[in-house]
N, C-alpha and C. Protein backbone atom coordinates (compact mmCIF):
# COMPACT_ATOMS: atom_id res chain seq x y z
N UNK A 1 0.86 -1.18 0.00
CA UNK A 1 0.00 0.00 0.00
C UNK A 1 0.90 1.23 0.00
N UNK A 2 0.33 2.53 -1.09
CA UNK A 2 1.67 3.18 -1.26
C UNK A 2 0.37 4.52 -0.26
N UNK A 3 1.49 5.45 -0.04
CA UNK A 3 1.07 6.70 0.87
C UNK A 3 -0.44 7.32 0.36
N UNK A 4 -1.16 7.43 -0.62
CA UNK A 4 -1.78 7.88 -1.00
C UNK A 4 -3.14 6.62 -1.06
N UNK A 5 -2.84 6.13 -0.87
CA UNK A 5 -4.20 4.99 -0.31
C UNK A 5 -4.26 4.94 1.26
N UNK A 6 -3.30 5.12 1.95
CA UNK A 6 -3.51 4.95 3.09
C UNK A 6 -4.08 6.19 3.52
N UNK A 7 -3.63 7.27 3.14
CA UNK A 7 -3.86 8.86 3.51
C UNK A 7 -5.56 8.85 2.81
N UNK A 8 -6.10 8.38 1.58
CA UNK A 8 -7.38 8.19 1.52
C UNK A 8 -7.89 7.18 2.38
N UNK A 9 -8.00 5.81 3.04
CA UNK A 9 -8.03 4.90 3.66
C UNK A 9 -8.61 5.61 5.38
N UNK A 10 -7.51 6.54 5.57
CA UNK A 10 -7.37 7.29 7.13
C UNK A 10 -8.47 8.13 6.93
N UNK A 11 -8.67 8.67 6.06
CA UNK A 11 -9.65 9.72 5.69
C UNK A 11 -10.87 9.30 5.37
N UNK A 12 -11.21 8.82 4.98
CA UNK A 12 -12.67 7.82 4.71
C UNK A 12 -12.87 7.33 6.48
N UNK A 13 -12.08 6.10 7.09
CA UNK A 13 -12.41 5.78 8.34
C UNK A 13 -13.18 7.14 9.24
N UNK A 14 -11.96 7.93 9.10
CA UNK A 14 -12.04 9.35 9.86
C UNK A 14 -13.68 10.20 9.89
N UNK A 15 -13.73 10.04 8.78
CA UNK A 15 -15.45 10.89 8.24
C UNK A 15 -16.08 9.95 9.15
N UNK A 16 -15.88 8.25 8.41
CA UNK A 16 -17.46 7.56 8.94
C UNK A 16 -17.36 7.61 10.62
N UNK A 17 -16.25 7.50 10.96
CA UNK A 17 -16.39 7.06 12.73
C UNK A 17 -16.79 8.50 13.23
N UNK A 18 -16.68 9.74 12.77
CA UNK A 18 -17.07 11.10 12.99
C UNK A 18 -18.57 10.96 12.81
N UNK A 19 -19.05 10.53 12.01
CA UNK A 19 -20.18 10.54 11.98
C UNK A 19 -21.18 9.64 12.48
N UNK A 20 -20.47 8.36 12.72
CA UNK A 20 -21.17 7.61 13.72
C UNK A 20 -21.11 8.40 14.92
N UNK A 21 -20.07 8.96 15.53
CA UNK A 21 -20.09 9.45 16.72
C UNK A 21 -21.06 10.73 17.00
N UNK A 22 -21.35 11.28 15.79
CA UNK A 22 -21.91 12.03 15.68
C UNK A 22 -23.66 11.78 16.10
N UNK A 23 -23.77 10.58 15.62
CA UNK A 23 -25.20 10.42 15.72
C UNK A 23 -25.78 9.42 17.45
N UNK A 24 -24.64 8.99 17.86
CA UNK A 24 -24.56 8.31 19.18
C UNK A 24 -24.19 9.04 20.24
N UNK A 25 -23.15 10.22 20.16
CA UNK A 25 -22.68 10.36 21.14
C UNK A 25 -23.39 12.38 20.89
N UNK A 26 -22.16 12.62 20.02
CA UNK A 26 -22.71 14.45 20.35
C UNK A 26 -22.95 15.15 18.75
N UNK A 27 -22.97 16.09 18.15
CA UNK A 27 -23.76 16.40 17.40
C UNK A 27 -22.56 17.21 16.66
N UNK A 28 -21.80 17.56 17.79
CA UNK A 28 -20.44 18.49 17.49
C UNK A 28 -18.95 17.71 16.62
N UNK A 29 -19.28 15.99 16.93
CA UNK A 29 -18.47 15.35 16.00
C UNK A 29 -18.28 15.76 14.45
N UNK A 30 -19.37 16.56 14.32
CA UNK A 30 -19.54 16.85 12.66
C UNK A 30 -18.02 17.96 12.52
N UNK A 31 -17.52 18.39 13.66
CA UNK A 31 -17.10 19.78 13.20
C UNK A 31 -15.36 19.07 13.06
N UNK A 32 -15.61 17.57 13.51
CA UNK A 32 -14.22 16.84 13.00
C UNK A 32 -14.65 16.35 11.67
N UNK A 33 -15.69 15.96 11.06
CA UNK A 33 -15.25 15.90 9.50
C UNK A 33 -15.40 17.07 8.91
N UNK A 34 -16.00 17.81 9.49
CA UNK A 34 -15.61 19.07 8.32
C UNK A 34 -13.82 19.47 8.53
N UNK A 35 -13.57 19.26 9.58
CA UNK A 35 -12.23 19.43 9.19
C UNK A 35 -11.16 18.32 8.63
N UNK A 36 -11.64 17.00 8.12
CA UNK A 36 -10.85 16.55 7.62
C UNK A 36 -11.02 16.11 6.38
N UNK A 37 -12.24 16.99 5.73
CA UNK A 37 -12.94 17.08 4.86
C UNK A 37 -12.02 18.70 3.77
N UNK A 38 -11.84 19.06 4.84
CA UNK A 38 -11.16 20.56 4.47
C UNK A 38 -9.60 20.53 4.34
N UNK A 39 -9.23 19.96 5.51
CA UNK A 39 -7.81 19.08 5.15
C UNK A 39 -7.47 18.01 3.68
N UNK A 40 -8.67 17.53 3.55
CA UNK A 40 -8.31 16.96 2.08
C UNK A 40 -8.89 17.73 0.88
N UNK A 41 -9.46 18.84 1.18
CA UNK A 41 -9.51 19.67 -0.10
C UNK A 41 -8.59 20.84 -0.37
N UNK A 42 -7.84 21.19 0.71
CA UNK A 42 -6.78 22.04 1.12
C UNK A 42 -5.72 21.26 -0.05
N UNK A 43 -5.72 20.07 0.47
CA UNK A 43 -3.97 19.22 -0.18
C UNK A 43 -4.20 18.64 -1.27
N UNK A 44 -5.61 18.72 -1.81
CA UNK A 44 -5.78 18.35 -3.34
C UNK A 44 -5.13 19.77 -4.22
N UNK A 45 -4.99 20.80 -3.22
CA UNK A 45 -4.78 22.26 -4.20
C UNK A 45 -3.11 22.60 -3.98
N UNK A 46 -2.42 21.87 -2.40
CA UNK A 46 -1.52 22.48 -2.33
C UNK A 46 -0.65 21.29 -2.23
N UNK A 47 -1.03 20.09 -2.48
CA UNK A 47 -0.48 18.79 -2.16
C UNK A 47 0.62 18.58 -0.69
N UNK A 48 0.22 19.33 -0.03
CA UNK A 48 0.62 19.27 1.12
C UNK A 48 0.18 18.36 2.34
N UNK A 49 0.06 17.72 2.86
CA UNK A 49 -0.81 16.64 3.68
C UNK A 49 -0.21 16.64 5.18
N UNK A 50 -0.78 17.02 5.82
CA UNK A 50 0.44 16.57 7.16
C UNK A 50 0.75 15.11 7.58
N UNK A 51 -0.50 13.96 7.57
CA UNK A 51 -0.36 12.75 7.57
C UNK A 51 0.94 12.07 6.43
N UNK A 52 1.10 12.30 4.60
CA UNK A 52 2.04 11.81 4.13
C UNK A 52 3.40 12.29 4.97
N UNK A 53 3.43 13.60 5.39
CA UNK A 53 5.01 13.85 5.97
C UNK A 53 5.37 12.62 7.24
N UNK A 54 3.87 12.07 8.05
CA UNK A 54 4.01 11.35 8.69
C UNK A 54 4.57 9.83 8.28
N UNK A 55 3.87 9.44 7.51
CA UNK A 55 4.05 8.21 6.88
C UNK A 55 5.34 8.23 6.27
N UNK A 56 5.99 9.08 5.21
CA UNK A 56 6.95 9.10 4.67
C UNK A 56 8.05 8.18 5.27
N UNK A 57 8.49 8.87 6.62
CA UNK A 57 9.63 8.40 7.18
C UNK A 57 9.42 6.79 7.99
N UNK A 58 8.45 6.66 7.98
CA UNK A 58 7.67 5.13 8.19
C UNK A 58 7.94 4.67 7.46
N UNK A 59 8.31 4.96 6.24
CA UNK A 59 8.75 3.51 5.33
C UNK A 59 8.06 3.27 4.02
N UNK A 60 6.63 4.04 3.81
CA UNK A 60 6.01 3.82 2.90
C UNK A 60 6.43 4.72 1.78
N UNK A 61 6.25 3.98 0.51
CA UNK A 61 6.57 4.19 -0.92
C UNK A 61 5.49 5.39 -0.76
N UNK A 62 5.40 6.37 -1.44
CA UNK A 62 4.72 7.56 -1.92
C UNK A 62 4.44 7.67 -3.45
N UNK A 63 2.88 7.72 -3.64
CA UNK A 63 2.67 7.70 -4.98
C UNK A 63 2.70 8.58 -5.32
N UNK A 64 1.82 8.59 -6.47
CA UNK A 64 1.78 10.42 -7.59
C UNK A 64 1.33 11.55 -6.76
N UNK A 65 0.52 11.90 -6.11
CA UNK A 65 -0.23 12.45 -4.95
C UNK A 65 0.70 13.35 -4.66
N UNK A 66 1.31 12.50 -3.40
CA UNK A 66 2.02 13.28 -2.02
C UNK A 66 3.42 12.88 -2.38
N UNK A 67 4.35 13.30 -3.30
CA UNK A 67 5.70 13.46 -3.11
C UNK A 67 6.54 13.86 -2.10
């Protein structure tokens, strides 16, 4: 799995468990996917990601994406 599946992978989980939490626990979970909703429309424009800088040095190959 190269950096750019996992960084979509983290991001997908991220929304749905936000939004489960959202509907079980408080109402305010929403205001974590909008921000990681905004975080991935931010780095579609500036290809910047803070998670790939994470992964990088972990070991994983980096695709076209996140250089």
């Amino acid at each position: 799995m190269n950096i750019d599946r996992m960084i979509l992978a983290f991001a997908g989980s991220m929304i749905l468990i936000s939004l489960l939490l959202s509907q079980v626990h408080s109402i305010y979970w929403l205001w974590f996917t909008a921000f990681v909703g905004a975080n991935l429309l931010q780095s579609s424009f500036t290809g910047f990601c803070p998670l790939a800088k994470i992964l990088k040095p972990l070991g994983l190959k980096p695709g076209s994406a996140f250089d």
